[in-house]
PDB file of N, CA and C in Angstrom:
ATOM      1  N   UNK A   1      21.835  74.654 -60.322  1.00  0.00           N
ATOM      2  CA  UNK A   1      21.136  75.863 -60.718  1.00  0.00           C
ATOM      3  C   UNK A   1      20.295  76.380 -59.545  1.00  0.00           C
ATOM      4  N   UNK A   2      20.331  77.617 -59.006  1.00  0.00           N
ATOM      5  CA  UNK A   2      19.773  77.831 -58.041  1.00  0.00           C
ATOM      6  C   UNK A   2      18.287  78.699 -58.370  1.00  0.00           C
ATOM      7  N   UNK A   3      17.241  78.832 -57.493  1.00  0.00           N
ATOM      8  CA  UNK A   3      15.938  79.207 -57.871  1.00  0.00           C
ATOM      9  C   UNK A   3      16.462  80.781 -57.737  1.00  0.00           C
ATOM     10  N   UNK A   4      15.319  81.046 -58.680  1.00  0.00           N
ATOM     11  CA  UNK A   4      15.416  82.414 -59.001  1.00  0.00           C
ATOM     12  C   UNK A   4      14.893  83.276 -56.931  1.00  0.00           C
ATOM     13  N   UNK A   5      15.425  84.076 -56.382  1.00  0.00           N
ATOM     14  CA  UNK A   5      14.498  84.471 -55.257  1.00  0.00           C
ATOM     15  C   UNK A   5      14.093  85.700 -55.611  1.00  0.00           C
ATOM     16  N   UNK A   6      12.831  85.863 -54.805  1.00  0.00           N
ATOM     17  CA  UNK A   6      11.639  86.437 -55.048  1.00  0.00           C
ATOM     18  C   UNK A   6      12.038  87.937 -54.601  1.00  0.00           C
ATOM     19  N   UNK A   7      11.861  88.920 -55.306  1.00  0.00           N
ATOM     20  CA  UNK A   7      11.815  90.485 -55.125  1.00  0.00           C
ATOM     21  C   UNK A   7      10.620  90.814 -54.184  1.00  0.00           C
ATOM     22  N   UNK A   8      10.906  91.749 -53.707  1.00  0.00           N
ATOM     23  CA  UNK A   8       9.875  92.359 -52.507  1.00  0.00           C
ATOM     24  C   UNK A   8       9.852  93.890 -52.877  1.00  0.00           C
ATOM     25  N   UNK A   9       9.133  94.539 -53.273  1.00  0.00           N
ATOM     26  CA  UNK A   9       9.195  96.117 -53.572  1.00  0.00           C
ATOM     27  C   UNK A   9       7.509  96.707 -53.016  1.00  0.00           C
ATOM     28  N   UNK A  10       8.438  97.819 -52.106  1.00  0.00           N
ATOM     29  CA  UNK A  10       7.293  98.696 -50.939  1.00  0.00           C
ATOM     30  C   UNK A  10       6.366  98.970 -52.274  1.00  0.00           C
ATOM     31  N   UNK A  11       5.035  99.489 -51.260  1.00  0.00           N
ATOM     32  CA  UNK A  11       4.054 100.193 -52.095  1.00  0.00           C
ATOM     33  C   UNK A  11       4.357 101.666 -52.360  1.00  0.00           C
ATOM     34  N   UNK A  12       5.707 102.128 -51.850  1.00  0.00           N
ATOM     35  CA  UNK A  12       6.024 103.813 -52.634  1.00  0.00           C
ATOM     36  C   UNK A  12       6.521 103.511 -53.773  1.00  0.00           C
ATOM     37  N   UNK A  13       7.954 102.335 -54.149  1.00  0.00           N
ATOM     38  CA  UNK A  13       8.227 101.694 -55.216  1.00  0.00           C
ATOM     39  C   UNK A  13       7.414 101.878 -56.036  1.00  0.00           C
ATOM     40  N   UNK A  14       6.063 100.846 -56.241  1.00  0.00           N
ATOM     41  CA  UNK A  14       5.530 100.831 -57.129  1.00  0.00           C
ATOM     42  C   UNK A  14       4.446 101.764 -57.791  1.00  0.00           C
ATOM     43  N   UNK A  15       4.051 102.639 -56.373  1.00  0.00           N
ATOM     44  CA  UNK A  15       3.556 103.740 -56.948  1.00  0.00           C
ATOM     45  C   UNK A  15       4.164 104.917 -58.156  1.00  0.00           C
ATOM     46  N   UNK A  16       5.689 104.985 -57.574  1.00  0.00           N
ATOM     47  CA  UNK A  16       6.042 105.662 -57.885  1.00  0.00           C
ATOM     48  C   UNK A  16       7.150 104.955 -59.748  1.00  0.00           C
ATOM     49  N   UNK A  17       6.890 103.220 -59.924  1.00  0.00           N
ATOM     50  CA  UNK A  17       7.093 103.185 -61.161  1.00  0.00           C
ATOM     51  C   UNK A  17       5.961 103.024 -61.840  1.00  0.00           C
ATOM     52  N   UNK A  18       4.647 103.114 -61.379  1.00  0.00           N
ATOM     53  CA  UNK A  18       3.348 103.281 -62.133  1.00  0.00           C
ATOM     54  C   UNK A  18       3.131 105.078 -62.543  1.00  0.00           C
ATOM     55  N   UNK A  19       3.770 105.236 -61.581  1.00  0.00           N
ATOM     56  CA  UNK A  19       3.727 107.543 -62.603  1.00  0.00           C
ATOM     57  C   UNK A  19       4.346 107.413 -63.600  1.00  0.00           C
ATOM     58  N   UNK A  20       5.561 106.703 -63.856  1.00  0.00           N
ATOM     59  CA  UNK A  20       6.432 106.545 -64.745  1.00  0.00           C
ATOM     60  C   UNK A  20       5.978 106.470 -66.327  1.00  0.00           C
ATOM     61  N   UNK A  21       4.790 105.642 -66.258  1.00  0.00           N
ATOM     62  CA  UNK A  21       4.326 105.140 -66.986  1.00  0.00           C
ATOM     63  C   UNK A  21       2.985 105.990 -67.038  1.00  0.00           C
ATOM     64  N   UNK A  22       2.273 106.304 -66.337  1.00  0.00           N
ATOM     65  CA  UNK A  22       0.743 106.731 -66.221  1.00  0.00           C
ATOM     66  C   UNK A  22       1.190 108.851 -66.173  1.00  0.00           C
ATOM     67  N   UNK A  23       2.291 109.187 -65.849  1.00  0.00           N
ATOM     68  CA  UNK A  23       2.222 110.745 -65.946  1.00  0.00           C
ATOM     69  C   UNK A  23       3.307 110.786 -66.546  1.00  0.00           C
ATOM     70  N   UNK A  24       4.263 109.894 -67.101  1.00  0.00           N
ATOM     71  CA  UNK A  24       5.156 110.491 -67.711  1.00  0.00           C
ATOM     72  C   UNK A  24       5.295 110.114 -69.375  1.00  0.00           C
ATOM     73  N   UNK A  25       4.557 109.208 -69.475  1.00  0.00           N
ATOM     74  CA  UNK A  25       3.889 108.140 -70.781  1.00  0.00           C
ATOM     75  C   UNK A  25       5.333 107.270 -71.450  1.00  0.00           C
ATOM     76  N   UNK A  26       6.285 107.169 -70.440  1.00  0.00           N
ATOM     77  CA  UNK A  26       7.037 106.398 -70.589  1.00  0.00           C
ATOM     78  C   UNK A  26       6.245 104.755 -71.016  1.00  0.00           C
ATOM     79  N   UNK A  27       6.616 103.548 -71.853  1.00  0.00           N
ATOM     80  CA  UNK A  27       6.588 102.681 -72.396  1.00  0.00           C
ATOM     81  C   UNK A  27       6.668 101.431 -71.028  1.00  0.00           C
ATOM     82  N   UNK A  28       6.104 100.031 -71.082  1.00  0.00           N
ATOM     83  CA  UNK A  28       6.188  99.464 -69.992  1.00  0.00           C
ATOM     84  C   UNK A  28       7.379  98.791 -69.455  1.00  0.00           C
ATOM     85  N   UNK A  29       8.243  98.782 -70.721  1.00  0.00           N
ATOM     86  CA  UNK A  29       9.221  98.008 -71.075  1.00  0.00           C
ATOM     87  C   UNK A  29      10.315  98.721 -70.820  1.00  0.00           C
ATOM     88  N   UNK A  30       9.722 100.098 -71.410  1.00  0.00           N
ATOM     89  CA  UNK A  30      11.093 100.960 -71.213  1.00  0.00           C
ATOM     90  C   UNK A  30      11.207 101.254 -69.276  1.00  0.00           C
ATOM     91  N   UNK A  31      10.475 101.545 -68.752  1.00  0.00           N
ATOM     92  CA  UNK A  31      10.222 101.779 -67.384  1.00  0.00           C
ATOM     93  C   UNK A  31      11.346 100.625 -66.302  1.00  0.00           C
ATOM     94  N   UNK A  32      10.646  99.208 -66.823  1.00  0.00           N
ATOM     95  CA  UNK A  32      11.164  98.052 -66.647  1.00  0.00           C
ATOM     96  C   UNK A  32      12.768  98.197 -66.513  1.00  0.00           C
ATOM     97  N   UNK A  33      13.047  98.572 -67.642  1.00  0.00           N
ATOM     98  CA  UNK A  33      14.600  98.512 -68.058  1.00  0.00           C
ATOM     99  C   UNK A  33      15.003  99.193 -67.079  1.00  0.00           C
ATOM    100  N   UNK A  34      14.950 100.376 -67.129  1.00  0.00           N
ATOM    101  CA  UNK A  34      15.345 101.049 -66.280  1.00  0.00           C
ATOM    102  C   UNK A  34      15.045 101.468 -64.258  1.00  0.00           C
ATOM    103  N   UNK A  35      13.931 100.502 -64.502  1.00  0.00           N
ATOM    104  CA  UNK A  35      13.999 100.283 -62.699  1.00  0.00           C
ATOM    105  C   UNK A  35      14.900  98.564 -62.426  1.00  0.00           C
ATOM    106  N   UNK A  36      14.821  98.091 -63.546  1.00  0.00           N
ATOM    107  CA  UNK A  36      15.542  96.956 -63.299  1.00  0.00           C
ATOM    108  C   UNK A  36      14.579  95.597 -62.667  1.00  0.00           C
ATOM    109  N   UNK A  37      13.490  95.888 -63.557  1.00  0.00           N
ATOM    110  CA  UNK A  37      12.557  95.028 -63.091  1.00  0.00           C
ATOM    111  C   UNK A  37      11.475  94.425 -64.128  1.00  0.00           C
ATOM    112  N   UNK A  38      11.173  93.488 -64.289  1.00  0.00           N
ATOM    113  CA  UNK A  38      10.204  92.137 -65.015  1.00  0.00           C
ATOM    114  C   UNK A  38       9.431  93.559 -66.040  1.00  0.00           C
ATOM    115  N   UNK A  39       9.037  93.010 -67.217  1.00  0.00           N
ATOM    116  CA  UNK A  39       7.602  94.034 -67.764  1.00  0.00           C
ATOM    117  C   UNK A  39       6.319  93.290 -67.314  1.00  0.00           C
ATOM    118  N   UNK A  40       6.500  91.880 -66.879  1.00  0.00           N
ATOM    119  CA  UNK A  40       5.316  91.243 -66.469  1.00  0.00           C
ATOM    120  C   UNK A  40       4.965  92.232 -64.927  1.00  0.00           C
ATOM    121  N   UNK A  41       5.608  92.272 -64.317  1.00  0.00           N
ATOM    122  CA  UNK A  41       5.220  92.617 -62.729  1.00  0.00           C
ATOM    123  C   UNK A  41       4.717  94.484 -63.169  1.00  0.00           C
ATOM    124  N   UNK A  42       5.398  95.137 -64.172  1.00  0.00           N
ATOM    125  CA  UNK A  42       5.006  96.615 -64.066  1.00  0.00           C
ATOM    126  C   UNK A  42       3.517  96.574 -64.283  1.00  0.00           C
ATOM    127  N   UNK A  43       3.726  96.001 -65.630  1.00  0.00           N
ATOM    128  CA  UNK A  43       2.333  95.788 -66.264  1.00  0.00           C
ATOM    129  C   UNK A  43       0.939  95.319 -65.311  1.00  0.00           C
ATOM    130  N   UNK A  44       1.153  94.519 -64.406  1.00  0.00           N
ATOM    131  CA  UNK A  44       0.227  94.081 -63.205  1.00  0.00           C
ATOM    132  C   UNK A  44       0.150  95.343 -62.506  1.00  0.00           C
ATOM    133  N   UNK A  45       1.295  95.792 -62.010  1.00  0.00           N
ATOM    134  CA  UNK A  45       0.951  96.933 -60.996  1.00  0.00           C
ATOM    135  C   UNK A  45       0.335  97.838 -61.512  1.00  0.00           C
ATOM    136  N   UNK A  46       0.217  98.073 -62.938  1.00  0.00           N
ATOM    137  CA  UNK A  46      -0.410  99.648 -63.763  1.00  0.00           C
ATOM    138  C   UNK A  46      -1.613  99.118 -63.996  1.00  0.00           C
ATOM    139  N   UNK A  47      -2.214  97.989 -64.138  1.00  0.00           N
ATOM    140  CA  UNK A  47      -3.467  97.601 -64.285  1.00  0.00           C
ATOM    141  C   UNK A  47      -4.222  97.230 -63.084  1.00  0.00           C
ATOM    142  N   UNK A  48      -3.440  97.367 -62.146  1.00  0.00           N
ATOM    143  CA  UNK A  48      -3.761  97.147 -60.657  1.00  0.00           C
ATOM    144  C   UNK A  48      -4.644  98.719 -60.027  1.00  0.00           C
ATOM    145  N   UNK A  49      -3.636  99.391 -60.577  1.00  0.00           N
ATOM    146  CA  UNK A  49      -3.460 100.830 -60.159  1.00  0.00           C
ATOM    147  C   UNK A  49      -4.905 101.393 -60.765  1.00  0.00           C
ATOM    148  N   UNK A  50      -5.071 101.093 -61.880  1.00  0.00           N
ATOM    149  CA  UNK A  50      -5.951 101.849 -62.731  1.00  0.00           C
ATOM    150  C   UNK A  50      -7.459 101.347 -62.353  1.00  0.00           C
ATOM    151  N   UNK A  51      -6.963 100.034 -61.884  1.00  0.00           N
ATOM    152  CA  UNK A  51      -8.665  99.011 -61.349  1.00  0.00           C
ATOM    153  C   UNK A  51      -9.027  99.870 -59.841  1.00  0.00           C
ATOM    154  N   UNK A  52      -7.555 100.284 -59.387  1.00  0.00           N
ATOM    155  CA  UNK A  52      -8.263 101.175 -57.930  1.00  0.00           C
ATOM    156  C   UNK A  52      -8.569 102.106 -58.321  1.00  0.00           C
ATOM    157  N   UNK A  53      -8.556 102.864 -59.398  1.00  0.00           N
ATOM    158  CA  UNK A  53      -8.760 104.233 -59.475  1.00  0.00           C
ATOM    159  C   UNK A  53     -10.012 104.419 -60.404  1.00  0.00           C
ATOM    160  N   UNK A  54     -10.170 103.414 -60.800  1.00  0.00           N
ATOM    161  CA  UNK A  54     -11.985 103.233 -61.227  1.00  0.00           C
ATOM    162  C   UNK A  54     -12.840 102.643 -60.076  1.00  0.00           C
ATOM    163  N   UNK A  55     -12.383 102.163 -59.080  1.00  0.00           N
ATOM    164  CA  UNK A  55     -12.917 101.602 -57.770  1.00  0.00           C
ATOM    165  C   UNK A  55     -13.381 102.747 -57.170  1.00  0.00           C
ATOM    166  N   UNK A  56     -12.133 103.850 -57.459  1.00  0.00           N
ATOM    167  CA  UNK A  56     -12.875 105.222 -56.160  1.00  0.00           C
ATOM    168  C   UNK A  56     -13.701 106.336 -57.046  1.00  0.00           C
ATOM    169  N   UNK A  57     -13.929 106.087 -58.640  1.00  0.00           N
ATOM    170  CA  UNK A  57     -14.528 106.940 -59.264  1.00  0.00           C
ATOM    171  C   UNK A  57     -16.264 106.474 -58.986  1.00  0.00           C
ATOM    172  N   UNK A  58     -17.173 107.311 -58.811  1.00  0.00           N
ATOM    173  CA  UNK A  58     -18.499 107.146 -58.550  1.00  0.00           C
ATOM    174  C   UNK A  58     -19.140 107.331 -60.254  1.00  0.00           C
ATOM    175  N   UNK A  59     -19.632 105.740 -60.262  1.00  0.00           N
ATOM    176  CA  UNK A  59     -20.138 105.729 -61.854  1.00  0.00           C
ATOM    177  C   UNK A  59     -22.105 106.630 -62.076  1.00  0.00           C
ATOM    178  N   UNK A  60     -21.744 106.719 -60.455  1.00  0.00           N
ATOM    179  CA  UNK A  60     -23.613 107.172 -61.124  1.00  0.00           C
ATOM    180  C   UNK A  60     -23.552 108.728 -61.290  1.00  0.00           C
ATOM    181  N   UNK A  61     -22.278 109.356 -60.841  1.00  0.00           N
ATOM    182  CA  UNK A  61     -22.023 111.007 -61.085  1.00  0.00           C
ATOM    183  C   UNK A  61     -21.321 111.293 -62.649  1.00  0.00           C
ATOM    184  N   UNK A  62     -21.162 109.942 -62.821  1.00  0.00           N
ATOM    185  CA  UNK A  62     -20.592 110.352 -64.624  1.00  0.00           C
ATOM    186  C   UNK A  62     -21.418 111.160 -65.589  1.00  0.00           C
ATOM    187  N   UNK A  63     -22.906 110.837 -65.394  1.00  0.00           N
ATOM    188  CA  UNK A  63     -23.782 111.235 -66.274  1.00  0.00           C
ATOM    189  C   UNK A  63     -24.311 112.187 -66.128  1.00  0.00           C
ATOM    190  N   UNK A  64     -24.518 113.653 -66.583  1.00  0.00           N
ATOM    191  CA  UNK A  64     -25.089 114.849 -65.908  1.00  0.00           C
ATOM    192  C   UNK A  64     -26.806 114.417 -66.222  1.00  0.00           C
ATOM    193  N   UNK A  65     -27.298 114.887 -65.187  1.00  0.00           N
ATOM    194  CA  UNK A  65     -28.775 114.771 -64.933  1.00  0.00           C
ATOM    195  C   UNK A  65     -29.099 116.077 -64.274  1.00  0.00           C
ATOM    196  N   UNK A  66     -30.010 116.387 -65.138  1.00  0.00           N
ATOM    197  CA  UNK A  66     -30.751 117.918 -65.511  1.00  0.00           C
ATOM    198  C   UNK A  66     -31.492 117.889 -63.905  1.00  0.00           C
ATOM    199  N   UNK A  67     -31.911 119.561 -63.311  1.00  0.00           N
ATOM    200  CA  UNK A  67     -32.805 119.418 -62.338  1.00  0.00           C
ATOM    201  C   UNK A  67     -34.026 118.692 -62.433  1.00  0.00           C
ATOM    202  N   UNK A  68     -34.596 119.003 -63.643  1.00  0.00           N
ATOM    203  CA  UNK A  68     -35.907 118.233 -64.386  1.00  0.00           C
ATOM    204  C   UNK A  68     -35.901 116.246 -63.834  1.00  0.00           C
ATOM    205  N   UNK A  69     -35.063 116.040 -64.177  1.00  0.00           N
ATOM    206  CA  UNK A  69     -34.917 114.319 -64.795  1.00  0.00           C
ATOM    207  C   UNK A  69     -34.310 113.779 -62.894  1.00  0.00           C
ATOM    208  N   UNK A  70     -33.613 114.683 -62.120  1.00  0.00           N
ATOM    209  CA  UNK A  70     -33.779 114.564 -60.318  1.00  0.00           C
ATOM    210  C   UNK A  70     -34.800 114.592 -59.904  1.00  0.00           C
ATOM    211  N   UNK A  71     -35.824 115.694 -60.225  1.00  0.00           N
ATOM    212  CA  UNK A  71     -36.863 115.700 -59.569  1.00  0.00           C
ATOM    213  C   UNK A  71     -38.304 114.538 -59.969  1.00  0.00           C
ATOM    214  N   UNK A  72     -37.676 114.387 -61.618  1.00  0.00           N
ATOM    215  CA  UNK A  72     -38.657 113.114 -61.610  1.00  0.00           C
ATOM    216  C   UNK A  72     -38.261 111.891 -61.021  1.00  0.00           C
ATOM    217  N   UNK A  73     -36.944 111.757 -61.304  1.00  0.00           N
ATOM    218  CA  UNK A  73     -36.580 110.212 -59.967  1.00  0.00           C
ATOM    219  C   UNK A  73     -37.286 110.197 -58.491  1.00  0.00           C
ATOM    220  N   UNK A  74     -36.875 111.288 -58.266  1.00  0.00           N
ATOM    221  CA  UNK A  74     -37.541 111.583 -56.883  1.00  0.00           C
ATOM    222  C   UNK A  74     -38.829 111.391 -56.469  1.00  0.00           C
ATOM    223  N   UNK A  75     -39.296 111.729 -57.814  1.00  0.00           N
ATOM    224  CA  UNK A  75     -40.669 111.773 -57.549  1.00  0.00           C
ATOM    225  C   UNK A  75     -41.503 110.319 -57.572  1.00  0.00           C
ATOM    226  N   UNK A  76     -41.034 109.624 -58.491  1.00  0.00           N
ATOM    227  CA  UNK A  76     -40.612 108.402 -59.122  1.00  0.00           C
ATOM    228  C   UNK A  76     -40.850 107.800 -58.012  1.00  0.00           C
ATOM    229  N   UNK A  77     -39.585 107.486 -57.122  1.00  0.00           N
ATOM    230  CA  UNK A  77     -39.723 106.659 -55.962  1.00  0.00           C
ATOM    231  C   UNK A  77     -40.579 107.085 -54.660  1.00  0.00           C
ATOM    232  N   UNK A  78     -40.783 108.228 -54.251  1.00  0.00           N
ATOM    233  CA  UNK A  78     -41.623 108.118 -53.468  1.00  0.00           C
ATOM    234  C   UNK A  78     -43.298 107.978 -53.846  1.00  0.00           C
ATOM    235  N   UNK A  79     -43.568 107.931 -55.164  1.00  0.00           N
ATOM    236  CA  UNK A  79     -44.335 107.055 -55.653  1.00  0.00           C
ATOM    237  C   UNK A  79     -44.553 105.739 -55.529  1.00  0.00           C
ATOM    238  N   UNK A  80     -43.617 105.208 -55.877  1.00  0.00           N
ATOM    239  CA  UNK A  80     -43.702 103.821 -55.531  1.00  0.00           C
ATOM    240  C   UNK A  80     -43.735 103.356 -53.656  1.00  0.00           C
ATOM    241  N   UNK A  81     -43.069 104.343 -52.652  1.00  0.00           N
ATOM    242  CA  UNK A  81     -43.015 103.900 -51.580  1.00  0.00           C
ATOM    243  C   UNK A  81     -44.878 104.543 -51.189  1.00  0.00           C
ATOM    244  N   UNK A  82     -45.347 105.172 -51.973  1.00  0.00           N
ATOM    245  CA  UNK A  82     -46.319 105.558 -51.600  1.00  0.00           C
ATOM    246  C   UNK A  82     -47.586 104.563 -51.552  1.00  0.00           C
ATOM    247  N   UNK A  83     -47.533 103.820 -53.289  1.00  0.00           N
ATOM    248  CA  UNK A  83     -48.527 102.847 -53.590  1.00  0.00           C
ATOM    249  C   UNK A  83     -48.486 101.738 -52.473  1.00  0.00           C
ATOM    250  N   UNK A  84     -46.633 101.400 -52.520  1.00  0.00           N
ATOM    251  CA  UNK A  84     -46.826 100.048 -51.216  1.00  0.00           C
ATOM    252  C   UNK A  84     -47.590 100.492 -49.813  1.00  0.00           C
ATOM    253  N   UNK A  85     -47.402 101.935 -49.429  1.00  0.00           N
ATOM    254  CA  UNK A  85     -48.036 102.359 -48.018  1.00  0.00           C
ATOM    255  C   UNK A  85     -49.447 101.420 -48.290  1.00  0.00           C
ATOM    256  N   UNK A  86     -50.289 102.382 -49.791  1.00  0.00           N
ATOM    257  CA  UNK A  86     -51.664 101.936 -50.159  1.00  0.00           C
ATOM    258  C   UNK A  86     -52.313 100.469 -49.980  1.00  0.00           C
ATOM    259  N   UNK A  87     -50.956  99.960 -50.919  1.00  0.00           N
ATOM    260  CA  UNK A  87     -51.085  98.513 -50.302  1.00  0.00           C
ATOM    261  C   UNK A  87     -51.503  97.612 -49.008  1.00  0.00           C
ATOM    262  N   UNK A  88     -50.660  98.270 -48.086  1.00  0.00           N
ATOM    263  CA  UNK A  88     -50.736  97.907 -46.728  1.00  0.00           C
ATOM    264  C   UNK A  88     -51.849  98.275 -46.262  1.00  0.00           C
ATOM    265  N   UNK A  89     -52.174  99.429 -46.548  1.00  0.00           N
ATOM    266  CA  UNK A  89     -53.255  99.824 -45.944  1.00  0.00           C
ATOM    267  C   UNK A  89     -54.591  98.877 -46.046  1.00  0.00           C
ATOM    268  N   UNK A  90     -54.665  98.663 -47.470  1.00  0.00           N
ATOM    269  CA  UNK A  90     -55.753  98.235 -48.257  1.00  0.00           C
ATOM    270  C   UNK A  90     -55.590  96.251 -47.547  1.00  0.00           C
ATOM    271  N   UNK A  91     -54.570  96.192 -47.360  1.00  0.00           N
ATOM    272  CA  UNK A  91     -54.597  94.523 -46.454  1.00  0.00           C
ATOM    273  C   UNK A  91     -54.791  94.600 -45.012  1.00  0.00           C
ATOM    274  N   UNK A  92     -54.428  95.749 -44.530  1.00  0.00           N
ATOM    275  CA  UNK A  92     -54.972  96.152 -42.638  1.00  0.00           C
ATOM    276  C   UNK A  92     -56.612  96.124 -42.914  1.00  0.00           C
ATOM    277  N   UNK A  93     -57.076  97.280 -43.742  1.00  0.00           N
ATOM    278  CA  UNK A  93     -58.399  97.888 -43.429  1.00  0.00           C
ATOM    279  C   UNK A  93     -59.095  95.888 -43.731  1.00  0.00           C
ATOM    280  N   UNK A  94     -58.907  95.107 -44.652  1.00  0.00           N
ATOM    281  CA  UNK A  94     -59.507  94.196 -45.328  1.00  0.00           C
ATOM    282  C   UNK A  94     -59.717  93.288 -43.676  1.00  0.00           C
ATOM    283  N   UNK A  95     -58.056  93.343 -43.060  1.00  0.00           N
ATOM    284  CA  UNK A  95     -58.048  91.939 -42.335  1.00  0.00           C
ATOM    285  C   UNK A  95     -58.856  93.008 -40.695  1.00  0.00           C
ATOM    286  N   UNK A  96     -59.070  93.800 -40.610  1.00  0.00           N
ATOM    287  CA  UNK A  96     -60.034  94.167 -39.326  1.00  0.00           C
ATOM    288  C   UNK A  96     -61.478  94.282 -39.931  1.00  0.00           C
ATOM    289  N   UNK A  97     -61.977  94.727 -41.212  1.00  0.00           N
ATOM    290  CA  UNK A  97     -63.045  94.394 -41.813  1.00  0.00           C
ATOM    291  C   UNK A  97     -63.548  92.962 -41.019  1.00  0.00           C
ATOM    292  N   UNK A  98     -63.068  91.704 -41.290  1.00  0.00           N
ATOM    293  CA  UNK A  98     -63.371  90.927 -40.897  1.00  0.00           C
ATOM    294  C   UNK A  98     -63.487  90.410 -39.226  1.00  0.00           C
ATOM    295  N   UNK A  99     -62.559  90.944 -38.840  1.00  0.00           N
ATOM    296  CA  UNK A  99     -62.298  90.819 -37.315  1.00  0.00           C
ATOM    297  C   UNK A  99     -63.339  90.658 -36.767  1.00  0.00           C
ATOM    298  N   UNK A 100     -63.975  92.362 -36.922  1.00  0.00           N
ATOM    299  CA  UNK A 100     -65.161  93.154 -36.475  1.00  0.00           C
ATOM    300  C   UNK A 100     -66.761  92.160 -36.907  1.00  0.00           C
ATOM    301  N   UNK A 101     -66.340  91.214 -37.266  1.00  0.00           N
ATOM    302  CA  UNK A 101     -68.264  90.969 -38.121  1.00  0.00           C
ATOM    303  C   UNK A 101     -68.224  89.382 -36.962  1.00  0.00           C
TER     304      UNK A 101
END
């Protein structure tokens, strides 16, 4: 009995049997059949496909945020970079306070 050998298919291949399925709403199985290939391997490549294409979607632009609710973030953080300035300040002025006596 000889081992099964291993298929090799370019990345236009599989792009182009993941449309099959993703723009043409062909079935995974049915796709399969007819490229002449595993439903295990389509099925990987369409869940492959879909993990890159949530990879290049930006999740923090999903949510609309009013001019209002920007300008309070904004405001928000340079608040906070402001208090730490205060901070610093308030540990300089303390540690030459002492220097000086």
């Amino acid at each position: 009995m000889k081992a099964a050998t291993r298929q090799k298919f370019t990345a236009e291949f599989r792009e182009q049997a993941v449309k099959l399925i993703t723009e043409q709403g062909l079935k995974i199985s049915e796709a399969a059949r007819r490229l002449d290939i595993s439903d295990k391997s389509l099925s990987r490549w369409v869940i492959a496909a879909k993990v890159e294409q949530l990879d290049k979607v930006d999740t923090k632009r999903l949510v609309p945020v009013s001019a209002l609710e920007a300008e309070v973030s904004k405001l928000r953080k340079e608040n906070a970079v402001l208090r730490e300035e205060r901070e610093i300040l308030k540990k300089a002025t303390a540690f030459f306070a002492k220097e000086s006596r």
